[in-house]
PDB file of N, CA and C in Angstrom:
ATOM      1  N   UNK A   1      61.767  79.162 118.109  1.00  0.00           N
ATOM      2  CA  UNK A   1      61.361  78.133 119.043  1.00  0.00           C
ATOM      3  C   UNK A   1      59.828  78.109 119.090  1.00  0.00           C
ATOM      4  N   UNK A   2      59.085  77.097 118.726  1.00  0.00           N
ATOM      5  CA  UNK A   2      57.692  76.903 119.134  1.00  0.00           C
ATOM      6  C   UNK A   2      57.533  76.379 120.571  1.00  0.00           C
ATOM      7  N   UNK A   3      56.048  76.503 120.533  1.00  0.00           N
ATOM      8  CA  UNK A   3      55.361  75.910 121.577  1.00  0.00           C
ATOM      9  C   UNK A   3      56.053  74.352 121.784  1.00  0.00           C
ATOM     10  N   UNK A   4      55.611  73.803 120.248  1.00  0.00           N
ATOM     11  CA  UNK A   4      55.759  72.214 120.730  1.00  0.00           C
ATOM     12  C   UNK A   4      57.222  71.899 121.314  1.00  0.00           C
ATOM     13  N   UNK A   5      58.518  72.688 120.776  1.00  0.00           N
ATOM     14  CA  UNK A   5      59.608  72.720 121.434  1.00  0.00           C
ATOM     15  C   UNK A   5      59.374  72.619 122.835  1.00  0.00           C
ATOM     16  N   UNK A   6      58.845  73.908 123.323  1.00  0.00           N
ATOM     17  CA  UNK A   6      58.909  74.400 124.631  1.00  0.00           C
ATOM     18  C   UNK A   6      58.469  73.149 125.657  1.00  0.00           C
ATOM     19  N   UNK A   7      57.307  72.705 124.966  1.00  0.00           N
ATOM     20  CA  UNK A   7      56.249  71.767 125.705  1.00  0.00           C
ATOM     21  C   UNK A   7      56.828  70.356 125.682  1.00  0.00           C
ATOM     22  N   UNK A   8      57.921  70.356 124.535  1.00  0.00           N
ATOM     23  CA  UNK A   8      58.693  68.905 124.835  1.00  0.00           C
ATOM     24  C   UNK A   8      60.098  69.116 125.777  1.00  0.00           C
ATOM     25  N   UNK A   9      60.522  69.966 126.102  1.00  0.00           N
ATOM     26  CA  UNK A   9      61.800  70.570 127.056  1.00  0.00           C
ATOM     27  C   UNK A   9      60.786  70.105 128.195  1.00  0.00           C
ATOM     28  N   UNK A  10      60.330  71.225 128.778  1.00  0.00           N
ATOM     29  CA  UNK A  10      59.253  70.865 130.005  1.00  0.00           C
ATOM     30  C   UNK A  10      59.135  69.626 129.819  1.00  0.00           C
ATOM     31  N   UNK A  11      58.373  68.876 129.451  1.00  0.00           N
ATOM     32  CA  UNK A  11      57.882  67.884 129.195  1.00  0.00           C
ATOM     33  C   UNK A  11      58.975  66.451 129.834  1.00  0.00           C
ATOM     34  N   UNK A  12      60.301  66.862 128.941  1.00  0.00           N
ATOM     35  CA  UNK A  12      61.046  65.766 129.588  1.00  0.00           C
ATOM     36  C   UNK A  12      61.686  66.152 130.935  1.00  0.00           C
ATOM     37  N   UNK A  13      61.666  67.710 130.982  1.00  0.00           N
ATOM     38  CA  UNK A  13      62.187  68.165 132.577  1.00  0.00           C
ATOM     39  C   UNK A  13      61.498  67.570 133.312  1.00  0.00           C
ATOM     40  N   UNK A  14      60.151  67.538 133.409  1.00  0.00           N
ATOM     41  CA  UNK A  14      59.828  66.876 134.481  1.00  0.00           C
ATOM     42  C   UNK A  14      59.662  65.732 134.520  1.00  0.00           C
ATOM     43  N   UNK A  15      59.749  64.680 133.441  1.00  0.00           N
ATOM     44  CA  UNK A  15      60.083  63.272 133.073  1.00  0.00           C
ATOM     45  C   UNK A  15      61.433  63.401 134.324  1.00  0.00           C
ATOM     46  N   UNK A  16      62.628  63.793 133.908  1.00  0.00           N
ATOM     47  CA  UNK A  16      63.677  63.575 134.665  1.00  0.00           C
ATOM     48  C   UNK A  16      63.424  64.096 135.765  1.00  0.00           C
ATOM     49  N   UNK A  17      62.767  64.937 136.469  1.00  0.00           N
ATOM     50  CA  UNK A  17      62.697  65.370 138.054  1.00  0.00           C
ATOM     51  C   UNK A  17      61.951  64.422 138.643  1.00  0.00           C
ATOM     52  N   UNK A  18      60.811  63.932 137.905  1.00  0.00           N
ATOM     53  CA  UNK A  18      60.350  62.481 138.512  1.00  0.00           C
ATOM     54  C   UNK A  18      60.725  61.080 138.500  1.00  0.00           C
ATOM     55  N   UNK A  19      61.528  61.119 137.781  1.00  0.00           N
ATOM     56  CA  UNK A  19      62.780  59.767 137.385  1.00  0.00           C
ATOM     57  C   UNK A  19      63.549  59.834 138.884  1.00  0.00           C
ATOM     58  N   UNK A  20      64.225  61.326 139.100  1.00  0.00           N
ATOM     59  CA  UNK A  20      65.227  61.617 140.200  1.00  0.00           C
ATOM     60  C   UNK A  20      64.864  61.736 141.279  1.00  0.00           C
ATOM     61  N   UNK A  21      63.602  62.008 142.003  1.00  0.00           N
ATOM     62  CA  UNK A  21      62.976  62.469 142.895  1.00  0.00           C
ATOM     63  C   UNK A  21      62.501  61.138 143.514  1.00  0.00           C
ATOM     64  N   UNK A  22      61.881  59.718 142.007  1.00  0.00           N
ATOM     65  CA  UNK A  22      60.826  58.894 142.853  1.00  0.00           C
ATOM     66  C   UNK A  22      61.602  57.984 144.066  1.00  0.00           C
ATOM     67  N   UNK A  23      62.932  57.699 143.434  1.00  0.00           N
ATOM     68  CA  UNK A  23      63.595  56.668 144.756  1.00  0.00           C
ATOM     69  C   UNK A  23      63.790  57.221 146.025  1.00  0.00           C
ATOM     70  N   UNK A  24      63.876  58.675 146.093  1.00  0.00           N
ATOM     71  CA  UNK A  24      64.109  59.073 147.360  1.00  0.00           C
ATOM     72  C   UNK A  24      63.106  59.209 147.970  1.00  0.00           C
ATOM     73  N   UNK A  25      61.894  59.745 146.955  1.00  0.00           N
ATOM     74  CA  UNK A  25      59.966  59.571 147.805  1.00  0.00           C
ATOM     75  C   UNK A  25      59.774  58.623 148.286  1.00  0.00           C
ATOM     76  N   UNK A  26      60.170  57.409 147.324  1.00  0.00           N
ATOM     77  CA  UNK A  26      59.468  56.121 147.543  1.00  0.00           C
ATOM     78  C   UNK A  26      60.068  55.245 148.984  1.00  0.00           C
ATOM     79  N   UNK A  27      61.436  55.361 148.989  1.00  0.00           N
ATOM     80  CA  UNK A  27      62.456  55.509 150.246  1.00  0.00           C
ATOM     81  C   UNK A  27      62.259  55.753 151.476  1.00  0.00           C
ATOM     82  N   UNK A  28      61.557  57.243 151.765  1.00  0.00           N
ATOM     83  CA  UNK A  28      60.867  58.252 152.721  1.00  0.00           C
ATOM     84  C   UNK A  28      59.749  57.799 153.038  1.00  0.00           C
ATOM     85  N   UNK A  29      59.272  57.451 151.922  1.00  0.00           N
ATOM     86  CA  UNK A  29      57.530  57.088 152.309  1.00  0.00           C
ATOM     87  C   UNK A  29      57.501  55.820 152.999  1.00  0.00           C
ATOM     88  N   UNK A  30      58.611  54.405 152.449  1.00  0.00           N
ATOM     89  CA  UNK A  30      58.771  53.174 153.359  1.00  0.00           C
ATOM     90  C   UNK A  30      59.466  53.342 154.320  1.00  0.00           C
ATOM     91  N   UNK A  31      60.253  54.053 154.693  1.00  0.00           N
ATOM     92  CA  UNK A  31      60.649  54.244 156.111  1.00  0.00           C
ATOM     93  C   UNK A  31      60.055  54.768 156.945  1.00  0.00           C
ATOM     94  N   UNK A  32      58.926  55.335 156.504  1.00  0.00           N
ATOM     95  CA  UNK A  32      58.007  56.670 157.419  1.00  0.00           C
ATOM     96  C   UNK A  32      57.000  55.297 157.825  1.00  0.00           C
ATOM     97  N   UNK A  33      56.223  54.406 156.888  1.00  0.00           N
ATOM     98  CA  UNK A  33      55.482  53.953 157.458  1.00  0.00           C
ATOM     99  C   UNK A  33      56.144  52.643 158.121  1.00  0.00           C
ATOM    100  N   UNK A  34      57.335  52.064 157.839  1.00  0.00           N
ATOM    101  CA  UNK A  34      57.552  51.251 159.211  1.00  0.00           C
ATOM    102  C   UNK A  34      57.786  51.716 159.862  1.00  0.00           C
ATOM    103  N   UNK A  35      58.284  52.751 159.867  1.00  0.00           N
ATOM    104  CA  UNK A  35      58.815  53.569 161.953  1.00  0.00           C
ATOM    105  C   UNK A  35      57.528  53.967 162.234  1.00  0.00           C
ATOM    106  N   UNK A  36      56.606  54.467 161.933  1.00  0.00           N
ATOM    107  CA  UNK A  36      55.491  54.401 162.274  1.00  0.00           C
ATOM    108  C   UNK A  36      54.275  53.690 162.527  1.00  0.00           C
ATOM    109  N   UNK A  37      54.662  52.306 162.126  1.00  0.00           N
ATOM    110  CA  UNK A  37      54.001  50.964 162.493  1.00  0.00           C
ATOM    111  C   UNK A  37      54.604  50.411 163.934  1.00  0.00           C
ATOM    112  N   UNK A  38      56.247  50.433 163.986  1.00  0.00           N
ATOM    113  CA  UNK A  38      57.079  50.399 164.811  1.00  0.00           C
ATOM    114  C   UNK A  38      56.583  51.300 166.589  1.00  0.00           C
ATOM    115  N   UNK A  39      56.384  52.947 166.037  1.00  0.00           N
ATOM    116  CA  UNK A  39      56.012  53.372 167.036  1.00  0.00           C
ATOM    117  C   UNK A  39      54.526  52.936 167.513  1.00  0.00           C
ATOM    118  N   UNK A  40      53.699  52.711 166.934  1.00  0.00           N
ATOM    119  CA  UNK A  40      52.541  51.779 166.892  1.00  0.00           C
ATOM    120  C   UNK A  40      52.455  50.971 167.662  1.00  0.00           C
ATOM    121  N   UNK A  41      53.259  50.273 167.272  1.00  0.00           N
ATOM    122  CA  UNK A  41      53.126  48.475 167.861  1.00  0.00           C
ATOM    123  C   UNK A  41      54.188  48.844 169.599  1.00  0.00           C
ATOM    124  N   UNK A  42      55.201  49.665 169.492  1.00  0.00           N
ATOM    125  CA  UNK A  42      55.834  49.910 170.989  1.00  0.00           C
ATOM    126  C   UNK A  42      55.001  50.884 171.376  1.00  0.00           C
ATOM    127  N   UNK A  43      54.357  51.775 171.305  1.00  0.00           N
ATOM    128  CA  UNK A  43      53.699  52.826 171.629  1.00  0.00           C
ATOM    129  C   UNK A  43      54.583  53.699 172.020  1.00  0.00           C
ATOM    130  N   UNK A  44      55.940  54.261 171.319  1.00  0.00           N
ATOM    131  CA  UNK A  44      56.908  55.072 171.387  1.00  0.00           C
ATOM    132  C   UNK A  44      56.792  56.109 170.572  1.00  0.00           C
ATOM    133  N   UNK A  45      56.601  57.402 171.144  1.00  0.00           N
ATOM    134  CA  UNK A  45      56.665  58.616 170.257  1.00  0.00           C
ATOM    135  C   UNK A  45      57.387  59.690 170.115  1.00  0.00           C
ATOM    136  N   UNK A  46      58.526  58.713 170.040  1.00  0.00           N
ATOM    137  CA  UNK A  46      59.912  60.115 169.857  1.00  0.00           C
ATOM    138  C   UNK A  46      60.051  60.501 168.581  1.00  0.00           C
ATOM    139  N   UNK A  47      60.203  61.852 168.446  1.00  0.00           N
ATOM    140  CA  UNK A  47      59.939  62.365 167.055  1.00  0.00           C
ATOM    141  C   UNK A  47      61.467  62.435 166.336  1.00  0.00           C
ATOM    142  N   UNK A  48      62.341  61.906 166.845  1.00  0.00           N
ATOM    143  CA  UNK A  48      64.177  61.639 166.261  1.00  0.00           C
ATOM    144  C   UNK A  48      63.723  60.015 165.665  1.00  0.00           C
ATOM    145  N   UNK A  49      63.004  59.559 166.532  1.00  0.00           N
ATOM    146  CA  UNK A  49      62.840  57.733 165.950  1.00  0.00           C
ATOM    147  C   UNK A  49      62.078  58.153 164.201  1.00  0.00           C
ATOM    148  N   UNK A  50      61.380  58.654 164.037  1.00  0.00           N
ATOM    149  CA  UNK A  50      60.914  58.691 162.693  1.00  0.00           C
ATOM    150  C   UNK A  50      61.876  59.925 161.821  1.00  0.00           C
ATOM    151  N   UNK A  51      62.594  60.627 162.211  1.00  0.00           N
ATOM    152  CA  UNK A  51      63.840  61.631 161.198  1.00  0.00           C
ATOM    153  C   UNK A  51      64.952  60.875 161.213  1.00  0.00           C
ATOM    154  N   UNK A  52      65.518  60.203 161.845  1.00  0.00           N
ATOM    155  CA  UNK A  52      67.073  59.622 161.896  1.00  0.00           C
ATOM    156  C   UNK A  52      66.771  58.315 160.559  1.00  0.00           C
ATOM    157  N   UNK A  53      65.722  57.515 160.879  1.00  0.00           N
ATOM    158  CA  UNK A  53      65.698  56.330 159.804  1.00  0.00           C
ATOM    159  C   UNK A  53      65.652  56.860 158.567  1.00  0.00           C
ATOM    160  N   UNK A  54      64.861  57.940 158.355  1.00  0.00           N
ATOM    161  CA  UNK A  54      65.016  58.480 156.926  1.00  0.00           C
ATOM    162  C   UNK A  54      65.736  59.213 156.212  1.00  0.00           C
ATOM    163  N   UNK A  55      66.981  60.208 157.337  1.00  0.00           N
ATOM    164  CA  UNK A  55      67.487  60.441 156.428  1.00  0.00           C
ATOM    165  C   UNK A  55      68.705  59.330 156.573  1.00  0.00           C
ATOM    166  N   UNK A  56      68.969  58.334 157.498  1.00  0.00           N
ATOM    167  CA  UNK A  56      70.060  57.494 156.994  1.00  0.00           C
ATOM    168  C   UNK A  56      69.266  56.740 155.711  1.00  0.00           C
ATOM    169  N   UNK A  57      68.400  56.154 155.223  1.00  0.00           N
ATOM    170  CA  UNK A  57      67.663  55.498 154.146  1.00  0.00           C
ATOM    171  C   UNK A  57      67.504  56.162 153.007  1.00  0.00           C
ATOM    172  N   UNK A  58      67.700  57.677 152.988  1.00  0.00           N
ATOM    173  CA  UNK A  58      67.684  58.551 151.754  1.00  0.00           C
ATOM    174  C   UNK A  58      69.375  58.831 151.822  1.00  0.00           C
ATOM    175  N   UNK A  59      70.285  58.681 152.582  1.00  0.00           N
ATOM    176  CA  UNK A  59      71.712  58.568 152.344  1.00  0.00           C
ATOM    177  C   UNK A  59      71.979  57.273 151.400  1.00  0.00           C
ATOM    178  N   UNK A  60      71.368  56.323 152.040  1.00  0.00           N
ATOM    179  CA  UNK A  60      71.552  55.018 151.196  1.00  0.00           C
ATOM    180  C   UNK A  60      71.232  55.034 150.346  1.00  0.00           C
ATOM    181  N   UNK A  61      70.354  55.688 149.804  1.00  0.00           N
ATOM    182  CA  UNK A  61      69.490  55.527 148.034  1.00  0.00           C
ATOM    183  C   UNK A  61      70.512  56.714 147.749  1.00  0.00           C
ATOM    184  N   UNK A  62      70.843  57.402 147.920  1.00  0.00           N
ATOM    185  CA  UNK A  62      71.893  58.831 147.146  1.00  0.00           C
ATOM    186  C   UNK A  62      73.214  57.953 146.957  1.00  0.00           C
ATOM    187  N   UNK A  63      73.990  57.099 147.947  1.00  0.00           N
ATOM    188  CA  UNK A  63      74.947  56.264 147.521  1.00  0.00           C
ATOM    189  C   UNK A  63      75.059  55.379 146.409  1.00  0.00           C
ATOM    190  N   UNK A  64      73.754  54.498 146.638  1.00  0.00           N
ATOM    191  CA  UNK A  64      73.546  53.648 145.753  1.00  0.00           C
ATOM    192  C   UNK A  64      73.322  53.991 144.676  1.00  0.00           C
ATOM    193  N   UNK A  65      72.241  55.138 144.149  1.00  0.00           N
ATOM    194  CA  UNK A  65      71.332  55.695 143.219  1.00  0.00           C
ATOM    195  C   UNK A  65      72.488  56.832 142.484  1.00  0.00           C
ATOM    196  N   UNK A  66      73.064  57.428 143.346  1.00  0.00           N
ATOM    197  CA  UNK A  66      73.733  58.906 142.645  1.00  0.00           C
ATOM    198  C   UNK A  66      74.668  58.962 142.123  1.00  0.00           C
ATOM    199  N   UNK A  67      75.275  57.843 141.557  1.00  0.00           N
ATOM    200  CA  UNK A  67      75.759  57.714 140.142  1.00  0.00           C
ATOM    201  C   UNK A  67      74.933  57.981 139.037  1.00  0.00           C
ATOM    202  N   UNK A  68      73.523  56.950 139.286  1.00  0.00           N
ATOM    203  CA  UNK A  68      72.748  57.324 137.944  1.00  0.00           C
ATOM    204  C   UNK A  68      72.318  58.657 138.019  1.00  0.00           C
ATOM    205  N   UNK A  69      71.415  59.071 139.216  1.00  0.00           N
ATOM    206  CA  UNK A  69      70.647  60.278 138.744  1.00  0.00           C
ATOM    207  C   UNK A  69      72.052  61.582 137.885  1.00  0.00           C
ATOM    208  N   UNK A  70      73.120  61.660 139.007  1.00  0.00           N
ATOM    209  CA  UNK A  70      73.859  62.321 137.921  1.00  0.00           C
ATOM    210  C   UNK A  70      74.297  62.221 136.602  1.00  0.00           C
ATOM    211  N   UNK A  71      74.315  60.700 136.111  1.00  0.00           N
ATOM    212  CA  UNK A  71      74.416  60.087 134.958  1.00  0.00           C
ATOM    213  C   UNK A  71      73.044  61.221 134.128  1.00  0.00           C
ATOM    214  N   UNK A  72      71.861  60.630 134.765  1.00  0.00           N
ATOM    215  CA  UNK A  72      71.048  61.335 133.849  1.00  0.00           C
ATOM    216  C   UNK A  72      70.725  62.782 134.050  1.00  0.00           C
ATOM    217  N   UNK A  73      71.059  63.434 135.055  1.00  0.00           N
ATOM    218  CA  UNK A  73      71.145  65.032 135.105  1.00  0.00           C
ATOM    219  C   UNK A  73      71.966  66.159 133.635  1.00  0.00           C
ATOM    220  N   UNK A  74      72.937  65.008 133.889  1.00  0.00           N
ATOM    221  CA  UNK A  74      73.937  65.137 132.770  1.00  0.00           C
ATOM    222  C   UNK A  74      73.535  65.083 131.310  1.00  0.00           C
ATOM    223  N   UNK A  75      73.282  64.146 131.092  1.00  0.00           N
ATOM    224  CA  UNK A  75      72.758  63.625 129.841  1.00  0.00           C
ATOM    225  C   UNK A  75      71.584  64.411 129.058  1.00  0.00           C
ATOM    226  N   UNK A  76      70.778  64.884 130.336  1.00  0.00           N
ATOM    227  CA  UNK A  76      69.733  66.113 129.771  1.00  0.00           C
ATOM    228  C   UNK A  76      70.331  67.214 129.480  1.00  0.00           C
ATOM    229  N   UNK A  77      71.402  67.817 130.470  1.00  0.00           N
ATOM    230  CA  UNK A  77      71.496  68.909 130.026  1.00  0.00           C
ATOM    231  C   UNK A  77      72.795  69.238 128.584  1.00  0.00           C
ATOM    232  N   UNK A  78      73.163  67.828 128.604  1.00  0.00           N
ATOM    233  CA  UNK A  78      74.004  67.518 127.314  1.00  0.00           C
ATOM    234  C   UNK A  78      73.168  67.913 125.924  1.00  0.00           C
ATOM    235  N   UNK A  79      72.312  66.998 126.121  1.00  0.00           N
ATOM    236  CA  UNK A  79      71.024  66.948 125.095  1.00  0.00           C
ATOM    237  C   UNK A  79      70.511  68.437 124.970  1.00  0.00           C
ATOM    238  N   UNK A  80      70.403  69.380 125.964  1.00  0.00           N
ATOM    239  CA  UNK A  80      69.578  70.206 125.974  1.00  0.00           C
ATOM    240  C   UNK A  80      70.422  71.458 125.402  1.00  0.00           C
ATOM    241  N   UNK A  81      71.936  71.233 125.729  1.00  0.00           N
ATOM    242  CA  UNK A  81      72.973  72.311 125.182  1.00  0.00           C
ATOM    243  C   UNK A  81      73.326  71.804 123.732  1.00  0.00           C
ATOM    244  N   UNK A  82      72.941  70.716 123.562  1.00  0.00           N
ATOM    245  CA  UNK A  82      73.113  70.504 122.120  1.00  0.00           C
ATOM    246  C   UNK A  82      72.330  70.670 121.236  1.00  0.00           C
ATOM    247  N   UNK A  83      71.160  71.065 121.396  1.00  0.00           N
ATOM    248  CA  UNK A  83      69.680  71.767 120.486  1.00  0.00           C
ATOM    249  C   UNK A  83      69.540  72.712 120.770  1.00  0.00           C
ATOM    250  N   UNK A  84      70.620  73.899 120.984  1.00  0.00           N
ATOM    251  CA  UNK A  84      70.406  74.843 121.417  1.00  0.00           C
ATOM    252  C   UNK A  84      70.317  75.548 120.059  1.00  0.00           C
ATOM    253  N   UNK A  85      71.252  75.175 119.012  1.00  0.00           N
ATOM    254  CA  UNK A  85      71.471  75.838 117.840  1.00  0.00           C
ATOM    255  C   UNK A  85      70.120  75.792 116.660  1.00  0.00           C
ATOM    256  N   UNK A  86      69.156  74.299 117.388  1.00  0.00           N
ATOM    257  CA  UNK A  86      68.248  73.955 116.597  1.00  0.00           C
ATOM    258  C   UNK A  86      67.203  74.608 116.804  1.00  0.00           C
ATOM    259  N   UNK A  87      66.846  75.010 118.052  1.00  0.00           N
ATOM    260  CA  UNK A  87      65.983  75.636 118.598  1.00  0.00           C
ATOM    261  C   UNK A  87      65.858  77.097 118.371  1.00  0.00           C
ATOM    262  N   UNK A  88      67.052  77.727 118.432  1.00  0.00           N
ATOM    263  CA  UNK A  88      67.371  79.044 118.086  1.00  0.00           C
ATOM    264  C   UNK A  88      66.894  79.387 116.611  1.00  0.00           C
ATOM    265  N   UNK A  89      67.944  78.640 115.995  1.00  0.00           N
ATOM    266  CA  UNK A  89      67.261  78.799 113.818  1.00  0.00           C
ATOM    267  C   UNK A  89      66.260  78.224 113.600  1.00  0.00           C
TER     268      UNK A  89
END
């Protein structure tokens, strides 16, 4: 196994952890800043008003979304058990 192996494994690992990770950031991050425009504009600062919207909004992206990400969880580590023999010799 070389470097460049190594550095293309890594390489797409974290390709796929940021593939899997961005809808639920991106999710979190728009719900954080409207409930927080929200508490803004009412001048309400209950700290359940900004945790309850997000994780029902990161439930919704795991419903919607978590077919694929497992689709592609899968698929890497398909790929990755299948060059195992190449990598080795």
């Amino acid at each position: 196994m070389t470097d460049a192996q190594v550095l293309d494994i890594m390489t797409q690992a974290m390709l796929l952890a940021t593939k899997l990770a961005g809808p639920l950031l991106i999710t979190a991050l728009v719900v954080g800043v409207m409930v927080s425009l929200l508490q803004t504009v009412t001048q309400i600062q209950e700290m359940t008003l900004s945790f309850v919207p997000k994780v029902i909004g990161l439930a919704v992206v795991l419903i919607v979304a978590g077919n694929w990400m497992l689709r592609e969880a899968v698929v890497f580590a398909e790929r990755l058990w299948a060059s195992i023999p190449t990598l080795v010799g």
